[in-house]
PDB file of N, CA and C in Angstrom:
ATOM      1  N   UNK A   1       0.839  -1.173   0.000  1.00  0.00           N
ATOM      2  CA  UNK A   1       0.000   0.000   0.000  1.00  0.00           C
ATOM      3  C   UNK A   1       0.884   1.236   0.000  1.00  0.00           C
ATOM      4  N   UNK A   2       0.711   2.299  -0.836  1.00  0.00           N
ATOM      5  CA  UNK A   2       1.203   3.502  -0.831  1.00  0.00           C
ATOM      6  C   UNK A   2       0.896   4.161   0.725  1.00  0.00           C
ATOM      7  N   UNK A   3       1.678   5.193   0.671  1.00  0.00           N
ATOM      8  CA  UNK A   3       2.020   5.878   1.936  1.00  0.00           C
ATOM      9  C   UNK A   3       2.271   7.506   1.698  1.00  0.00           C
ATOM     10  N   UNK A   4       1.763   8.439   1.940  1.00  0.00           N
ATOM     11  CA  UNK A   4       1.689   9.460   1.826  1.00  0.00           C
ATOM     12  C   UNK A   4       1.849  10.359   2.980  1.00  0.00           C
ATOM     13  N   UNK A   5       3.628  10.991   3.644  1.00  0.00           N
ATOM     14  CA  UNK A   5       3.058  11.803   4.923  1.00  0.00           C
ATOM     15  C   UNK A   5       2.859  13.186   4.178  1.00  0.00           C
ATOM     16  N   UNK A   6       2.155  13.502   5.150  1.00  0.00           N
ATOM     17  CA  UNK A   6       1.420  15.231   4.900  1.00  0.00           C
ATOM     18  C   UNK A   6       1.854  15.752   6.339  1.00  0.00           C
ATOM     19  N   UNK A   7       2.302  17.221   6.298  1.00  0.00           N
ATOM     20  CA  UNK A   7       2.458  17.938   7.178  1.00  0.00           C
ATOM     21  C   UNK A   7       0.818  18.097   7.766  1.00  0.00           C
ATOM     22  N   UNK A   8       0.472  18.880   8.502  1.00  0.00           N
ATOM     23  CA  UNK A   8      -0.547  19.229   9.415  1.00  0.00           C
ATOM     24  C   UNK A   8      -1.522  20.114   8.575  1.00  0.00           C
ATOM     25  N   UNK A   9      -0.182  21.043   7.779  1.00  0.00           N
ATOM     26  CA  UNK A   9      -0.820  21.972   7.078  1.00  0.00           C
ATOM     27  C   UNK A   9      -1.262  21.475   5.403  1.00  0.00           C
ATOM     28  N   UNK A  10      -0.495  20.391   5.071  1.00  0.00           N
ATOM     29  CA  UNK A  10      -0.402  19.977   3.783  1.00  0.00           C
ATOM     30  C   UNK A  10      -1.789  18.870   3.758  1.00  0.00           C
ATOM     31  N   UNK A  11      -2.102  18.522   4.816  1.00  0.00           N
ATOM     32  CA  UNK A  11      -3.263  17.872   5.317  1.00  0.00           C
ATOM     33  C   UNK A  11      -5.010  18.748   4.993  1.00  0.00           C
ATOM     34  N   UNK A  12      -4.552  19.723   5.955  1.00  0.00           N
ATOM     35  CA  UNK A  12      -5.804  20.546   5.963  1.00  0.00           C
ATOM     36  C   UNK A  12      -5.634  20.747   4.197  1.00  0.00           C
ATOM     37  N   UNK A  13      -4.984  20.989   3.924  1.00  0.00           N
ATOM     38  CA  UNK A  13      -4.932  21.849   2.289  1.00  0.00           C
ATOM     39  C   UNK A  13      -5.699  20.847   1.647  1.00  0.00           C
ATOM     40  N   UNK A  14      -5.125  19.895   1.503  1.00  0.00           N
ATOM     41  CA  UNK A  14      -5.963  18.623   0.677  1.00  0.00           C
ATOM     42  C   UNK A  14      -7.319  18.750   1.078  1.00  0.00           C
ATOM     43  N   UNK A  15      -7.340  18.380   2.392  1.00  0.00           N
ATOM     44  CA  UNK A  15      -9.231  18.323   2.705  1.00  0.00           C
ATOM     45  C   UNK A  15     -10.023  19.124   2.196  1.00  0.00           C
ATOM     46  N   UNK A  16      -9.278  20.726   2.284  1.00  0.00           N
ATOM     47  CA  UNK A  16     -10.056  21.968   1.973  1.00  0.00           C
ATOM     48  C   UNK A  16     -10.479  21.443   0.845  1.00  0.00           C
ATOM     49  N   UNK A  17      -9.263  21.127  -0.500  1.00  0.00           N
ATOM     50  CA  UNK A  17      -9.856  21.044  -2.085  1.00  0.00           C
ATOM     51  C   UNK A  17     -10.452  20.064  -1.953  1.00  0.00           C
ATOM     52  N   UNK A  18     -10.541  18.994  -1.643  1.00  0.00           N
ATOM     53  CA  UNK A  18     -11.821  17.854  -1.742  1.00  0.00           C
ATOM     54  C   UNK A  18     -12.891  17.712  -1.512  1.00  0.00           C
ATOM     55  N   UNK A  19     -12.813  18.756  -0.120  1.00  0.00           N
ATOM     56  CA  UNK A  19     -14.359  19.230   0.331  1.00  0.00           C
ATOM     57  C   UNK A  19     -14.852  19.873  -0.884  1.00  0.00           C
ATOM     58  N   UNK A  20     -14.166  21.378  -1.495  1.00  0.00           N
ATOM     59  CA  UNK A  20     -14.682  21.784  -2.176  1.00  0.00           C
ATOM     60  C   UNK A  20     -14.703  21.002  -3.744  1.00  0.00           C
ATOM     61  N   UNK A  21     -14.005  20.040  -4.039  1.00  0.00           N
ATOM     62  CA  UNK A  21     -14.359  18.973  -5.214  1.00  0.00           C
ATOM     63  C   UNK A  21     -15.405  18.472  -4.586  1.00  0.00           C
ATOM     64  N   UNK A  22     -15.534  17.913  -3.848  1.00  0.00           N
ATOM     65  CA  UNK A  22     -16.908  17.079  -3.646  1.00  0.00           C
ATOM     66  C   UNK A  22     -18.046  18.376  -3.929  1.00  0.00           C
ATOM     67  N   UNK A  23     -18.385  19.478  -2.918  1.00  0.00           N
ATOM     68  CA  UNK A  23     -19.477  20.139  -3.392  1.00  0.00           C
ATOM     69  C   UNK A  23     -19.674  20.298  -4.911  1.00  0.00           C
ATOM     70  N   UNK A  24     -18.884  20.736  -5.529  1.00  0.00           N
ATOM     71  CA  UNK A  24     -18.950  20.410  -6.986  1.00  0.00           C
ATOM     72  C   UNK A  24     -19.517  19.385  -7.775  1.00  0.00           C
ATOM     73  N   UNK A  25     -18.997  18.264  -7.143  1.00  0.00           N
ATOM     74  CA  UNK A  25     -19.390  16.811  -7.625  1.00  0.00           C
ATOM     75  C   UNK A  25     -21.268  16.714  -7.399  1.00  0.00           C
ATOM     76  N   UNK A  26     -21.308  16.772  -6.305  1.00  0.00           N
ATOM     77  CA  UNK A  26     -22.550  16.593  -6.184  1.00  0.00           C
ATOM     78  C   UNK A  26     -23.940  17.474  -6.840  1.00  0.00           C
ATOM     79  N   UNK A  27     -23.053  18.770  -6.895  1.00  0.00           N
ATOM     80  CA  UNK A  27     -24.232  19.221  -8.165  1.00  0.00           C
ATOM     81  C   UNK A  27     -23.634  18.670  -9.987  1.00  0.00           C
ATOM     82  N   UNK A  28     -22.393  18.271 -10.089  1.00  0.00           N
ATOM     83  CA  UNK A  28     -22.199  17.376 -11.558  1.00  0.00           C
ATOM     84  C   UNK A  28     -23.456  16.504 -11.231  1.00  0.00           C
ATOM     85  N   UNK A  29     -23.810  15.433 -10.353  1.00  0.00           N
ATOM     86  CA  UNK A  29     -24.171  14.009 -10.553  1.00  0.00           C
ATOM     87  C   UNK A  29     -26.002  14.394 -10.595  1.00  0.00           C
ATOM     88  N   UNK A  30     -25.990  15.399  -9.628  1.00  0.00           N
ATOM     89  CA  UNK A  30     -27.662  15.832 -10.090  1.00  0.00           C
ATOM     90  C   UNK A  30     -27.951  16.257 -11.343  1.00  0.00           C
ATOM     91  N   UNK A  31     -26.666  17.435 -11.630  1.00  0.00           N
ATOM     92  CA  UNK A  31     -27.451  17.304 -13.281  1.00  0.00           C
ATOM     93  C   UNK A  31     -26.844  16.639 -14.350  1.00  0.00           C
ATOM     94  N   UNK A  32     -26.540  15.320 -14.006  1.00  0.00           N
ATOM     95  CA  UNK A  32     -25.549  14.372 -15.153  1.00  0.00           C
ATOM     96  C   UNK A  32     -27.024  13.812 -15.727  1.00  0.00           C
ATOM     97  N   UNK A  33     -27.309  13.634 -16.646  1.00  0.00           N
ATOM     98  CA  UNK A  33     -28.303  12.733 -17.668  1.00  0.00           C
ATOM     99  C   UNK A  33     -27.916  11.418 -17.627  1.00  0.00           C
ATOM    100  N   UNK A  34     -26.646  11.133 -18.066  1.00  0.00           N
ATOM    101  CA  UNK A  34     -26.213   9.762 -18.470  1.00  0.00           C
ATOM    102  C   UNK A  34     -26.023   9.306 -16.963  1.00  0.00           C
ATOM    103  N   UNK A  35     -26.800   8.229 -16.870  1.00  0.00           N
ATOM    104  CA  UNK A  35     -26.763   6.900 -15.948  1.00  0.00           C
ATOM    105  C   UNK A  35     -25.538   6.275 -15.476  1.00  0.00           C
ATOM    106  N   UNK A  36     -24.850   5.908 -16.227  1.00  0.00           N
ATOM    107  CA  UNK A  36     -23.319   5.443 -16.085  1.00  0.00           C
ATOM    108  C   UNK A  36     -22.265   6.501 -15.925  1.00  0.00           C
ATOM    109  N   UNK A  37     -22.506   7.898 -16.599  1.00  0.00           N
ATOM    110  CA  UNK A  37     -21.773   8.543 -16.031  1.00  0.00           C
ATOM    111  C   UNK A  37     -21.596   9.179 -14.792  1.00  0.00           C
ATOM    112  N   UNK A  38     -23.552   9.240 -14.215  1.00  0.00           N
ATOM    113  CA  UNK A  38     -23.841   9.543 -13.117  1.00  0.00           C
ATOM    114  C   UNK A  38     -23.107   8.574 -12.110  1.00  0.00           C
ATOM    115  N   UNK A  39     -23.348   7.323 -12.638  1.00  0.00           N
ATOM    116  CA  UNK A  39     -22.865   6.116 -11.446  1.00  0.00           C
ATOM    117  C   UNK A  39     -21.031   6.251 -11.077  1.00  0.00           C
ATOM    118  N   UNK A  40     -20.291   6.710 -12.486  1.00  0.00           N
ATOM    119  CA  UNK A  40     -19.082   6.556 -12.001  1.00  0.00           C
ATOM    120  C   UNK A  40     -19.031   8.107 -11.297  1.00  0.00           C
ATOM    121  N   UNK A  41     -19.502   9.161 -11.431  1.00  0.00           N
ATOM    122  CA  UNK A  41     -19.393  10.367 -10.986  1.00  0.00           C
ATOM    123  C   UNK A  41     -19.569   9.661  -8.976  1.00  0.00           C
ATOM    124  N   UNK A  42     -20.676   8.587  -9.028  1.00  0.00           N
ATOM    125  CA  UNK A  42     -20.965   8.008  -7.397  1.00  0.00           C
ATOM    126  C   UNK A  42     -20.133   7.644  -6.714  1.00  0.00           C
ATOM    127  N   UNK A  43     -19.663   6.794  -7.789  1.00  0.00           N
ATOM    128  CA  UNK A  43     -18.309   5.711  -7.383  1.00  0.00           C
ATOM    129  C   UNK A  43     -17.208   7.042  -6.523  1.00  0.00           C
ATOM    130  N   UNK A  44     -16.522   8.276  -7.458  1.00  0.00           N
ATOM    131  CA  UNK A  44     -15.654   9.647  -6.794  1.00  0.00           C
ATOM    132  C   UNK A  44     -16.084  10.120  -5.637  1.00  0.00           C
ATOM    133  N   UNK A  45     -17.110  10.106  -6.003  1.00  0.00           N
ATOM    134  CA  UNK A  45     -17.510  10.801  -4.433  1.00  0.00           C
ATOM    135  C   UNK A  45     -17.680   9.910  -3.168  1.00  0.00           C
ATOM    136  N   UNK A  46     -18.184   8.745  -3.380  1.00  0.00           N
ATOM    137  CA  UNK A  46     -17.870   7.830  -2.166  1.00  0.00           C
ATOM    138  C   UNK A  46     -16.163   7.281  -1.927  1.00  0.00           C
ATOM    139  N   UNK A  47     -15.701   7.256  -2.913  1.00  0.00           N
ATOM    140  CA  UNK A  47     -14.422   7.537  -2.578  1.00  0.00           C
ATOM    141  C   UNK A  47     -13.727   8.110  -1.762  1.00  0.00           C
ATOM    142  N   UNK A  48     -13.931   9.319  -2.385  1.00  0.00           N
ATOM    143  CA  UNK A  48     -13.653  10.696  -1.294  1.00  0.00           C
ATOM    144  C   UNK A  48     -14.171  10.954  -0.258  1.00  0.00           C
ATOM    145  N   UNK A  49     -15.573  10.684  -0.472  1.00  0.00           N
ATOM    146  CA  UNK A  49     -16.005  10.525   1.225  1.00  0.00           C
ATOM    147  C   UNK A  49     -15.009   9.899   2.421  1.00  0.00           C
ATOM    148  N   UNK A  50     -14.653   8.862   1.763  1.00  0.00           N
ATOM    149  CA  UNK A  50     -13.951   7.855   2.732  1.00  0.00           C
ATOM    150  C   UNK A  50     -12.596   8.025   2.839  1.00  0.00           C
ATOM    151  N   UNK A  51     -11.806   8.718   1.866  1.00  0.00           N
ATOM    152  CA  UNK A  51     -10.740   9.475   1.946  1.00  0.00           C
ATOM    153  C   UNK A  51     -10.649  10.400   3.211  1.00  0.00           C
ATOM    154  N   UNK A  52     -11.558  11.366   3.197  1.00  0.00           N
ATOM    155  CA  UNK A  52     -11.260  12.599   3.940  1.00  0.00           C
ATOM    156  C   UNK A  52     -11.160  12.363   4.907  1.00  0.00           C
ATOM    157  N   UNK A  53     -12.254  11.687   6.057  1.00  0.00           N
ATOM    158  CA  UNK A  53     -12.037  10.769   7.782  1.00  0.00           C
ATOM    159  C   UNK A  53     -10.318  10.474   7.702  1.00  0.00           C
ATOM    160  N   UNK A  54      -9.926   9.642   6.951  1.00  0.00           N
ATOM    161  CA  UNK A  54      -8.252   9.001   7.168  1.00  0.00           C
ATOM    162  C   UNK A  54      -7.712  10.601   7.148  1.00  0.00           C
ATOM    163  N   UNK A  55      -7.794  11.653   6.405  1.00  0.00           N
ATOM    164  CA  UNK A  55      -6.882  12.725   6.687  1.00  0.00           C
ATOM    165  C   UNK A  55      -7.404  13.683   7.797  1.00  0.00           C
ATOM    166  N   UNK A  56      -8.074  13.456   8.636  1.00  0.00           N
ATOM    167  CA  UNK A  56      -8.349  14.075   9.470  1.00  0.00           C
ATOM    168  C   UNK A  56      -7.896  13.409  11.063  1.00  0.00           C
ATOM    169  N   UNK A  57      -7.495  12.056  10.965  1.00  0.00           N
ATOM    170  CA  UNK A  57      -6.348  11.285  11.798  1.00  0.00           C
ATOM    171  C   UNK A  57      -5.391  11.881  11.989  1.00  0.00           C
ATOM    172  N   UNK A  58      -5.064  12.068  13.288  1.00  0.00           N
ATOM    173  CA  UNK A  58      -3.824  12.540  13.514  1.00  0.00           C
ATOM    174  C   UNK A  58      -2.599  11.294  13.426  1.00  0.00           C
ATOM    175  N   UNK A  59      -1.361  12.117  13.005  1.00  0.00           N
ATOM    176  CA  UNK A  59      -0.476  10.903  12.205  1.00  0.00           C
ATOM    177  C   UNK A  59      -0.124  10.277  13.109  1.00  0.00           C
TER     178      UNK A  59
END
């Protein structure tokens, strides 16, 4: 498994842009038409959901 340290601050930074990728995302997937694109647009964001908790661990 890959391994990534982040400073404290290099931490928060990431979260910030993902938080704000995710808000984004979630208005893409409401107004996505296509079904499959909607679904893989699902697949990113539950991703990331589950991403962000691990960077909010202290190291």
């Amino acid at each position: 498994m890959a391994r990534v340290d982040l400073t404290p601050e290099e931490a928060r930074m990431l979260r910030d842009v993902l938080e704000s990728y995710l808000s984004d995302l979630r208005m893409e997937i409401a107004g996505t038409e296509s079904m499959s694109f909607r679904e893989n647009l699902k697949k990113t964001e539950t991703f990331l959901k589950g991403l962000l908790p691990r960077l909010r661990e202290p190291a």
